[in-house]
N, C-alpha and C. Protein backbone atom coordinates (compact mmCIF):
# COMPACT_ATOMS: atom_id res chain seq x y z
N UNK A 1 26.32 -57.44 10.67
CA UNK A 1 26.84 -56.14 11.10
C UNK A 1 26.03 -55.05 10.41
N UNK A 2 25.49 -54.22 11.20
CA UNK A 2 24.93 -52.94 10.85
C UNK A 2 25.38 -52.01 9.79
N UNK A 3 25.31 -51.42 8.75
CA UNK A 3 25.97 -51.07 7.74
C UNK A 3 25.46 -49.39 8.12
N UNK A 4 24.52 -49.34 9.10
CA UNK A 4 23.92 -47.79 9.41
C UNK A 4 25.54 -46.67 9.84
N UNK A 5 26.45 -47.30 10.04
CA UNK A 5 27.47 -46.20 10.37
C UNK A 5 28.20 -46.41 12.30
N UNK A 6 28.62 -45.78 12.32
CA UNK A 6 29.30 -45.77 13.55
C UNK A 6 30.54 -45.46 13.98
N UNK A 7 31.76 -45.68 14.50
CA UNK A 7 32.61 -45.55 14.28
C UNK A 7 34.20 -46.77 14.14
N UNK A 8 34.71 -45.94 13.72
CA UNK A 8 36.17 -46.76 13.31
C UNK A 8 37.37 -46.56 13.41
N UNK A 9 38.29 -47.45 13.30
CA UNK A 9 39.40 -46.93 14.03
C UNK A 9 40.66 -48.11 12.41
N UNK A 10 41.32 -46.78 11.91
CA UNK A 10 41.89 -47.46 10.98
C UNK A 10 43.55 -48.12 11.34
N UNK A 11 43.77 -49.24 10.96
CA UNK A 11 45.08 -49.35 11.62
C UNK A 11 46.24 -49.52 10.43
N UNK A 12 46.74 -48.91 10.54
CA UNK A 12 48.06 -48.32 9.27
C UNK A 12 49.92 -48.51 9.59
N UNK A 13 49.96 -49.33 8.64
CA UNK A 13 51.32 -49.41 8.91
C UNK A 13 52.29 -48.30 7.97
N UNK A 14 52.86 -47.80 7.94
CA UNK A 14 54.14 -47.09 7.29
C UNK A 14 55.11 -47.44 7.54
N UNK A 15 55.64 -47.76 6.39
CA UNK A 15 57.47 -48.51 6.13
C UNK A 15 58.47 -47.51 6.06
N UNK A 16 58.13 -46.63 5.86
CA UNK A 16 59.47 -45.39 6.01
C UNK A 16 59.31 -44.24 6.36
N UNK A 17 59.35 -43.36 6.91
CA UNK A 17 60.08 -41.93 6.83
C UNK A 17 59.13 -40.82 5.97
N UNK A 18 58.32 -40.38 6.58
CA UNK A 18 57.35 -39.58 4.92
C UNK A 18 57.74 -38.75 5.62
N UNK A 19 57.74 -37.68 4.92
CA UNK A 19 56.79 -35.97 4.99
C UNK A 19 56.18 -35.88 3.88
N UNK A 20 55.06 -35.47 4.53
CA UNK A 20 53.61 -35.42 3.91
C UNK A 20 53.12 -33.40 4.05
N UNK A 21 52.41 -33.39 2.69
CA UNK A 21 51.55 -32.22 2.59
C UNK A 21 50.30 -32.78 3.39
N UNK A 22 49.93 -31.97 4.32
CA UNK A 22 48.56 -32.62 4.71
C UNK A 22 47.32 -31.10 4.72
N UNK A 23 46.80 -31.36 3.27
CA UNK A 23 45.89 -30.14 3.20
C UNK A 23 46.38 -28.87 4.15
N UNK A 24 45.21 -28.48 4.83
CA UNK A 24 45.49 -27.15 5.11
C UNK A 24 46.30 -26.90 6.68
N UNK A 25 46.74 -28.52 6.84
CA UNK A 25 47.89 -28.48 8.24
C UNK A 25 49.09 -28.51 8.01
N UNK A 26 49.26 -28.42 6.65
CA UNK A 26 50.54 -28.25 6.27
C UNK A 26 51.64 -29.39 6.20
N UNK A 27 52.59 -29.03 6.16
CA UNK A 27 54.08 -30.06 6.27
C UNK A 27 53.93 -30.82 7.24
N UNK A 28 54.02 -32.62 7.71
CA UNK A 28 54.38 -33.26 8.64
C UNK A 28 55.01 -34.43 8.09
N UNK A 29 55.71 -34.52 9.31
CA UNK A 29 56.58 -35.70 9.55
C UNK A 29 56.45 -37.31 9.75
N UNK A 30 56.27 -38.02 9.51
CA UNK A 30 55.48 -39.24 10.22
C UNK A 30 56.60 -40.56 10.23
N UNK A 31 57.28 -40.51 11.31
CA UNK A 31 58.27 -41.55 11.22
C UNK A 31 57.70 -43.04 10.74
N UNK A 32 58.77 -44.05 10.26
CA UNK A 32 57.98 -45.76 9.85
C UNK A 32 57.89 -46.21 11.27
N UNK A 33 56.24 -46.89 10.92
CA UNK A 33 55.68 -47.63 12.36
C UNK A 33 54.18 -47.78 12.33
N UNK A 34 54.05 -47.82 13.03
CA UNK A 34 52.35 -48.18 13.45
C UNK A 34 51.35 -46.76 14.03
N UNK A 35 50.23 -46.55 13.00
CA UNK A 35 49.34 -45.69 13.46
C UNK A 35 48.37 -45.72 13.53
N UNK A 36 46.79 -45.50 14.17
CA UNK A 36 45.87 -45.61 14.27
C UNK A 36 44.81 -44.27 13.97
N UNK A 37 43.96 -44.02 13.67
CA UNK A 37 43.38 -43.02 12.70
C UNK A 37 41.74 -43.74 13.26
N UNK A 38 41.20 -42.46 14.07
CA UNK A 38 39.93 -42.43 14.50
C UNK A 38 39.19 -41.94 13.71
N UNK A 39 37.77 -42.20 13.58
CA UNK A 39 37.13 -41.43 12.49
C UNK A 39 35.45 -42.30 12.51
N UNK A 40 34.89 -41.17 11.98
CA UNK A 40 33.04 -41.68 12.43
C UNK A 40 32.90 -41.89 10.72
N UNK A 41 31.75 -42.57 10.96
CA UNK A 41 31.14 -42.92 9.63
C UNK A 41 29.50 -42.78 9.94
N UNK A 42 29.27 -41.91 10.38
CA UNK A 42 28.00 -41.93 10.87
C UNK A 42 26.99 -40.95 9.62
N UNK A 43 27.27 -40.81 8.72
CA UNK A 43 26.38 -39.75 7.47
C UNK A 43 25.94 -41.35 6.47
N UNK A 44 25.43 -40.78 5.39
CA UNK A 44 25.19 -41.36 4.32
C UNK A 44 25.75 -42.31 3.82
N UNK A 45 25.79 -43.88 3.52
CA UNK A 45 26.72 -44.94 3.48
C UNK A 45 27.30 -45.43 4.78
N UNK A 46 27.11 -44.77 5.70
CA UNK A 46 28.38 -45.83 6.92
C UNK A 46 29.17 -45.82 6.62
N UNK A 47 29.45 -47.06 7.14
CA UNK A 47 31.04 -47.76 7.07
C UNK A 47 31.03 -48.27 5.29
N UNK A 48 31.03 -47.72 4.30
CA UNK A 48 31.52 -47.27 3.15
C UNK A 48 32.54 -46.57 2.93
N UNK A 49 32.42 -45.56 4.43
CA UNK A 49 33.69 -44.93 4.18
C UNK A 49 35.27 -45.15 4.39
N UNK A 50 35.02 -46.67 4.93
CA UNK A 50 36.20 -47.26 5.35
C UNK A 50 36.57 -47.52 3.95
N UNK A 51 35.79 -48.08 3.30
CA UNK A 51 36.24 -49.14 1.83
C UNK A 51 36.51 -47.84 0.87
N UNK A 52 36.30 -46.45 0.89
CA UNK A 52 37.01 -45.22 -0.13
C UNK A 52 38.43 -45.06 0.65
N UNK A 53 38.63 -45.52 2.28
CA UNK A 53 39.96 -45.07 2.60
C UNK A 53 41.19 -46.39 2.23
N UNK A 54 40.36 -47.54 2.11
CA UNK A 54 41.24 -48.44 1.72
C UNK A 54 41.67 -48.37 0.28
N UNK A 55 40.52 -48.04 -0.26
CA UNK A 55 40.85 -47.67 -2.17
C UNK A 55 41.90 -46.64 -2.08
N UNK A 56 41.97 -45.31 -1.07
CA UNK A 56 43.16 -44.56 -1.38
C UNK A 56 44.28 -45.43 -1.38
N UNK A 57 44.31 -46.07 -0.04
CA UNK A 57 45.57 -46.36 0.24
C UNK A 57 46.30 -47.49 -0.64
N UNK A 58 45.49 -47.73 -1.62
CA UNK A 58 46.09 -49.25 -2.55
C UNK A 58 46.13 -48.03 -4.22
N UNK A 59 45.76 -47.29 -4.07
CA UNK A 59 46.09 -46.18 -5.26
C UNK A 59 44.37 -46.21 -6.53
N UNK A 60 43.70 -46.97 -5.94
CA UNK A 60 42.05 -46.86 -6.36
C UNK A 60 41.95 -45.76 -6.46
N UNK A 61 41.91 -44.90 -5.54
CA UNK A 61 41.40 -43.53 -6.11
C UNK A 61 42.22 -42.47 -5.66
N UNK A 62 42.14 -41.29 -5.93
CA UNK A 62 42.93 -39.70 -5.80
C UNK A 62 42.62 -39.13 -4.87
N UNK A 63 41.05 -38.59 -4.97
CA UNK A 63 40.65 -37.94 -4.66
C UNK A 63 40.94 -37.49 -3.20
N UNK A 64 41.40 -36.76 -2.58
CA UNK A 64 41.66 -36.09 -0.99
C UNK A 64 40.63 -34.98 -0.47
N UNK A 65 39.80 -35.52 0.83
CA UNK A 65 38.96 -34.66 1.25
C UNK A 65 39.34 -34.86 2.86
N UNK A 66 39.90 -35.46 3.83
CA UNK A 66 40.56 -35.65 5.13
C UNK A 66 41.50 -36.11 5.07
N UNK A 67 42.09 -35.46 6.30
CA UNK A 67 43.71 -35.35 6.93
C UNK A 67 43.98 -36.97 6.71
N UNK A 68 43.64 -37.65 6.77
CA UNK A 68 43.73 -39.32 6.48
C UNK A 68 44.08 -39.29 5.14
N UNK A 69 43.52 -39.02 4.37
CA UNK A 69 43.55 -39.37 2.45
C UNK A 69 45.24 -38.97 2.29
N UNK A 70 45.98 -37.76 2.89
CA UNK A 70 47.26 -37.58 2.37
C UNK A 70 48.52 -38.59 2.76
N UNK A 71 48.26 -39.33 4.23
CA UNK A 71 48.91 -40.27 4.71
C UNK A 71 48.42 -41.27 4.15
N UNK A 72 47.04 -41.66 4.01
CA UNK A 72 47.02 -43.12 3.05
C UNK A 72 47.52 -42.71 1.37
N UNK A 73 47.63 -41.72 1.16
CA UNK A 73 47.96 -41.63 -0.39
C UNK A 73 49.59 -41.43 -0.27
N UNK A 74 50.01 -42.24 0.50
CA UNK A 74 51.69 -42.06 0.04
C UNK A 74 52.17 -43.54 0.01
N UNK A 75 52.83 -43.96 -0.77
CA UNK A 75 53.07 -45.01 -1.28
C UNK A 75 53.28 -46.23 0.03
N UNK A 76 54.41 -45.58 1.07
CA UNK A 76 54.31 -46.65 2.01
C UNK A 76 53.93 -46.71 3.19
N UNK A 77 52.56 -45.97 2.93
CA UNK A 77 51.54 -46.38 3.64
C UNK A 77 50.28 -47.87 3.43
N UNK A 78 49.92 -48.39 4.18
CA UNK A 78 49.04 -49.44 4.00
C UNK A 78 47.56 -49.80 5.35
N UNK A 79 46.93 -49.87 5.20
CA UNK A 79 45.82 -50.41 6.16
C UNK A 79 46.02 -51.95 5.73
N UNK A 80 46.20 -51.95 7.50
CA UNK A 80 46.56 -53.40 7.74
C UNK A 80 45.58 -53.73 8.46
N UNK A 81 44.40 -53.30 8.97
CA UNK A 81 43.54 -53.73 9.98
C UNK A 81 42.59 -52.56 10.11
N UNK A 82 40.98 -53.16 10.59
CA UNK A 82 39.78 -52.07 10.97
C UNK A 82 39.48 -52.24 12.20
N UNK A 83 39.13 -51.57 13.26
CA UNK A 83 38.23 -51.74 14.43
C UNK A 83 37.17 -51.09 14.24
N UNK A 84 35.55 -51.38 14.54
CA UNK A 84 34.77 -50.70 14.07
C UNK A 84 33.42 -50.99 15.39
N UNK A 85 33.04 -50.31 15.50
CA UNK A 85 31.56 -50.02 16.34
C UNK A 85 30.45 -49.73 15.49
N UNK A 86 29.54 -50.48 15.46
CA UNK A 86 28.47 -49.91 14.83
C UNK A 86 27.43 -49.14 15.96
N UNK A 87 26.56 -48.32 15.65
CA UNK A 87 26.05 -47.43 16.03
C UNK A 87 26.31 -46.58 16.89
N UNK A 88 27.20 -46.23 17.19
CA UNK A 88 27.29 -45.26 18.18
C UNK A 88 28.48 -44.53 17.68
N UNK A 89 27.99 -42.98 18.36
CA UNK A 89 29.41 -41.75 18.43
C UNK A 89 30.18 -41.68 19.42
N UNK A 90 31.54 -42.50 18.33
CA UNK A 90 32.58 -42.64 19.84
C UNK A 90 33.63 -42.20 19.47
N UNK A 91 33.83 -41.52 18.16
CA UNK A 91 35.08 -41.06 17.85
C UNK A 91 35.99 -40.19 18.70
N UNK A 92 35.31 -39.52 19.13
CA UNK A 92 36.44 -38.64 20.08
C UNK A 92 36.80 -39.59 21.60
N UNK A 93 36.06 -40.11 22.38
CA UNK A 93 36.06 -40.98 23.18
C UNK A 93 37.24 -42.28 22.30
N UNK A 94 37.23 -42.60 21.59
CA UNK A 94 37.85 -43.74 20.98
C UNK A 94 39.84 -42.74 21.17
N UNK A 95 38.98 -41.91 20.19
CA UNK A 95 40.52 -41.12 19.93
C UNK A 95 41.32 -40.98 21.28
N UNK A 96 40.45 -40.83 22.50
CA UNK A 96 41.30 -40.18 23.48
C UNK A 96 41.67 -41.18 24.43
N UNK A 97 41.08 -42.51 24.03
CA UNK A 97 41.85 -43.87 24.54
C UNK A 97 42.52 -44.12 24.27
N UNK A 98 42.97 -43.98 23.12
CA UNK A 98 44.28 -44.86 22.29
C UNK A 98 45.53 -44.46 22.76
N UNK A 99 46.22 -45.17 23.35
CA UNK A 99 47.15 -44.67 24.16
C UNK A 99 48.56 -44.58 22.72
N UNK A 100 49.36 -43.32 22.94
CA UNK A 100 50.56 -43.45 22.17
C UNK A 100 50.97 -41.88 21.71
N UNK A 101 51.61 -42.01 20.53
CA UNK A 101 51.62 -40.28 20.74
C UNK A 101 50.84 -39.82 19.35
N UNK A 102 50.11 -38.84 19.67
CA UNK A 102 49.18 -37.93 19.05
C UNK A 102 50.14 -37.27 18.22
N UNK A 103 49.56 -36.86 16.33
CA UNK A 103 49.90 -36.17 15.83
C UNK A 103 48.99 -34.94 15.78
N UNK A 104 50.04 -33.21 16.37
CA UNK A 104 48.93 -32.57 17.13
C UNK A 104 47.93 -32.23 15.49
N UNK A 105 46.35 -31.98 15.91
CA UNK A 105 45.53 -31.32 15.57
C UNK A 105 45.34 -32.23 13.81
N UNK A 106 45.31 -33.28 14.02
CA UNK A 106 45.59 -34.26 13.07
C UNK A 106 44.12 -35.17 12.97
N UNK A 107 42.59 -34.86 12.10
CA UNK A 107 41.79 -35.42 11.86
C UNK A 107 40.56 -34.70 13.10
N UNK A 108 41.14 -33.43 13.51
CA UNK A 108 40.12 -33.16 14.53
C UNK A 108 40.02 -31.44 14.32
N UNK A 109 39.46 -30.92 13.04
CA UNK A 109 39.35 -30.26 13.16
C UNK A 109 37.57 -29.86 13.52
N UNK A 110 36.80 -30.31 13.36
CA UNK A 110 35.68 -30.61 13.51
C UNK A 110 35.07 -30.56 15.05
N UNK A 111 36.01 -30.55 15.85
CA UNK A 111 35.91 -31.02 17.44
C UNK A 111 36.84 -30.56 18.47
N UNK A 112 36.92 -30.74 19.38
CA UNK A 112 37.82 -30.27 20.73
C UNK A 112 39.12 -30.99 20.82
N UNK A 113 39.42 -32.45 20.07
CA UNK A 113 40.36 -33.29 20.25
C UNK A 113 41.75 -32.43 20.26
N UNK A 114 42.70 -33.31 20.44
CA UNK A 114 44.17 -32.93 20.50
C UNK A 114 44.40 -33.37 19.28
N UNK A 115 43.73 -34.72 18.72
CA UNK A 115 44.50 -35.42 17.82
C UNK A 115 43.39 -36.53 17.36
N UNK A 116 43.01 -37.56 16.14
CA UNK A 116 42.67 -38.50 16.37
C UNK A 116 43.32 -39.35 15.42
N UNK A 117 44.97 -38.76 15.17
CA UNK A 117 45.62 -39.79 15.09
C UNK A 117 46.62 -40.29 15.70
N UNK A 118 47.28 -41.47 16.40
CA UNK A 118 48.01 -41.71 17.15
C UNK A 118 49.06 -42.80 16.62
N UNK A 119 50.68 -42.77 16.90
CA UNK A 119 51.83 -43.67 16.54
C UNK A 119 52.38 -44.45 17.66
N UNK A 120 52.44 -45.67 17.59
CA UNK A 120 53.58 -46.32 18.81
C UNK A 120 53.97 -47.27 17.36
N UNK A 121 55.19 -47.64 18.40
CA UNK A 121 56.26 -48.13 17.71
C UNK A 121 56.48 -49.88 17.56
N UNK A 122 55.05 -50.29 18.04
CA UNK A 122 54.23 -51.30 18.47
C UNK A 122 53.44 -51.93 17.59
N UNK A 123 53.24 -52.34 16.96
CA UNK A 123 51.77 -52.61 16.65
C UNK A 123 50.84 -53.89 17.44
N UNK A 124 51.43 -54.80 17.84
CA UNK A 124 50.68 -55.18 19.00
C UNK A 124 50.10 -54.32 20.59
N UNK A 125 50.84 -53.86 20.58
CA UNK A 125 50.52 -52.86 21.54
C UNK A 125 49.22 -51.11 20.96
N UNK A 126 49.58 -51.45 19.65
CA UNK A 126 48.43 -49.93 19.45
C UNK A 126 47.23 -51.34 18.90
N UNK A 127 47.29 -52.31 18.74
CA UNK A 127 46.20 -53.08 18.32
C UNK A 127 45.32 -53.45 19.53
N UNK A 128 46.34 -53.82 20.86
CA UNK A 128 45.53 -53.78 22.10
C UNK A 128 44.97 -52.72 22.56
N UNK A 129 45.78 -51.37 22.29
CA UNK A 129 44.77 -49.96 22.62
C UNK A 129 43.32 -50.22 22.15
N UNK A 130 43.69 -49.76 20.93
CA UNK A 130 42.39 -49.78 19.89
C UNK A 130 41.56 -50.56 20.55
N UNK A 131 41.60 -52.07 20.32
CA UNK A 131 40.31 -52.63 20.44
C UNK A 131 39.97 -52.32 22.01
N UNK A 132 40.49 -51.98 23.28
CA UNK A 132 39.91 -51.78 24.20
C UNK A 132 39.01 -50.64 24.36
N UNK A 133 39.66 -49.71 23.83
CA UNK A 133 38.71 -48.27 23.20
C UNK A 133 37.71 -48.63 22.98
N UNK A 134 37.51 -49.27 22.10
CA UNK A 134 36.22 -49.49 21.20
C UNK A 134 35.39 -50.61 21.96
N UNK A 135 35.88 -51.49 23.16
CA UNK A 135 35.21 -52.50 23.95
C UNK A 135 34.63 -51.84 24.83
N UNK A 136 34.71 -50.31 25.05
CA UNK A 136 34.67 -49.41 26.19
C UNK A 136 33.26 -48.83 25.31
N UNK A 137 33.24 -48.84 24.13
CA UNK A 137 31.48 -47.99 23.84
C UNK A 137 30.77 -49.11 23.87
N UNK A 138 29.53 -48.40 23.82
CA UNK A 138 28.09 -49.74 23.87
C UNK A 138 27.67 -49.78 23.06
N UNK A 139 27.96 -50.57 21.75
CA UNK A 139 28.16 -51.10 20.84
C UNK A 139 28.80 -52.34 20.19
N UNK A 140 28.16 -53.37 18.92
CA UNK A 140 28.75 -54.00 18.52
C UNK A 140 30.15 -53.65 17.75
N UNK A 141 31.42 -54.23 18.20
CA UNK A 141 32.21 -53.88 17.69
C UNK A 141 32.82 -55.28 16.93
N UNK A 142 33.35 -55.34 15.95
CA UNK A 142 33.88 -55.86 14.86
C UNK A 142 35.91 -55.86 15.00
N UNK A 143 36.22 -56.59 14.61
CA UNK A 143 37.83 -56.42 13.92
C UNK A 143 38.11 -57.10 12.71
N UNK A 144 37.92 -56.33 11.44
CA UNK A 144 38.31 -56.94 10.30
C UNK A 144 39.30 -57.46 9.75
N UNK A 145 39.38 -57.97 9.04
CA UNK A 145 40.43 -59.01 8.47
C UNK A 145 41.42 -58.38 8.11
N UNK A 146 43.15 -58.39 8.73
CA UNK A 146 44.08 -57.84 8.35
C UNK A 146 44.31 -57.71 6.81
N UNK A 147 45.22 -57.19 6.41
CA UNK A 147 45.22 -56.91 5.03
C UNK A 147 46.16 -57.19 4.39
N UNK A 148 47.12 -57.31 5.56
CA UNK A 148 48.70 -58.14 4.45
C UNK A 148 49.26 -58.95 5.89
């Protein structure tokens, strides 16, 4: 697997009920369930940047620089799964497949999106989104090893 970057699609479970500070979007809500979290890795390191979002979410590190870092930095949150494309920019295309409901203006400030994070109440069902998304760019795509 190409380590040059591409994109990814994080898959996150939450066990309860948060409200979350989320930097400069303020107060949200995020009921317990299944969410998916689009996002490129296409700069310096690649897909490195998956392995700083998994360190948030297990309490490795602090540090918060995207709308992602405040939902993985709450305790019952977890990454349970990766979908990943190497070489290609498909994040917004990825994001706008994933069928379920969008938290608005959530990881897309950078771009035109609505959202590129999404909840169903499913997780077999947002795991079949995802990977079809990502079967849809032209690219090698990957599914990493669940996590619990």
């Amino acid at each position: 697997m190409s380590e040059t970057g591409g994109t990814y699609t994080l898959l996150i479970g939450l066990d309860g009920v948060a409200t979350i500070e989320v930097g400069a979007l303020g107060e949200h809500r995020f009921e317990a369930g299944w969410y998916a979290y689009v996002g490129s890795a296409r700069g310096p390191g690649g897909f490195s940047r998956v392995e700083r979002h998994r360190e948030l979410a297990v309490g490795e590190r602090e540090t918060r620089h995207w709308h992602i870092d405040y939902l993985l930095g709450h305790p019952t949150a977890s990454v349970v799964g990766v979908v990943r494309t190497a070489g290609v920019d498909g994040e917004c295309a990825v994001a706008r497949a994933v069928g379920g409901e969008r938290v608005p203006g959530f990881g897309c400030s950078d771009c035109g999106c609505d959202s590129h994070l999404v909840s169903r109440d499913s997780r077999e069902a947002l795991c079949t989104s995802v990977e079809r998304a990502h079967r849809d760019l032209d690219g090698e795509t990957t599914r990493l090893p669940e996590m619990r």
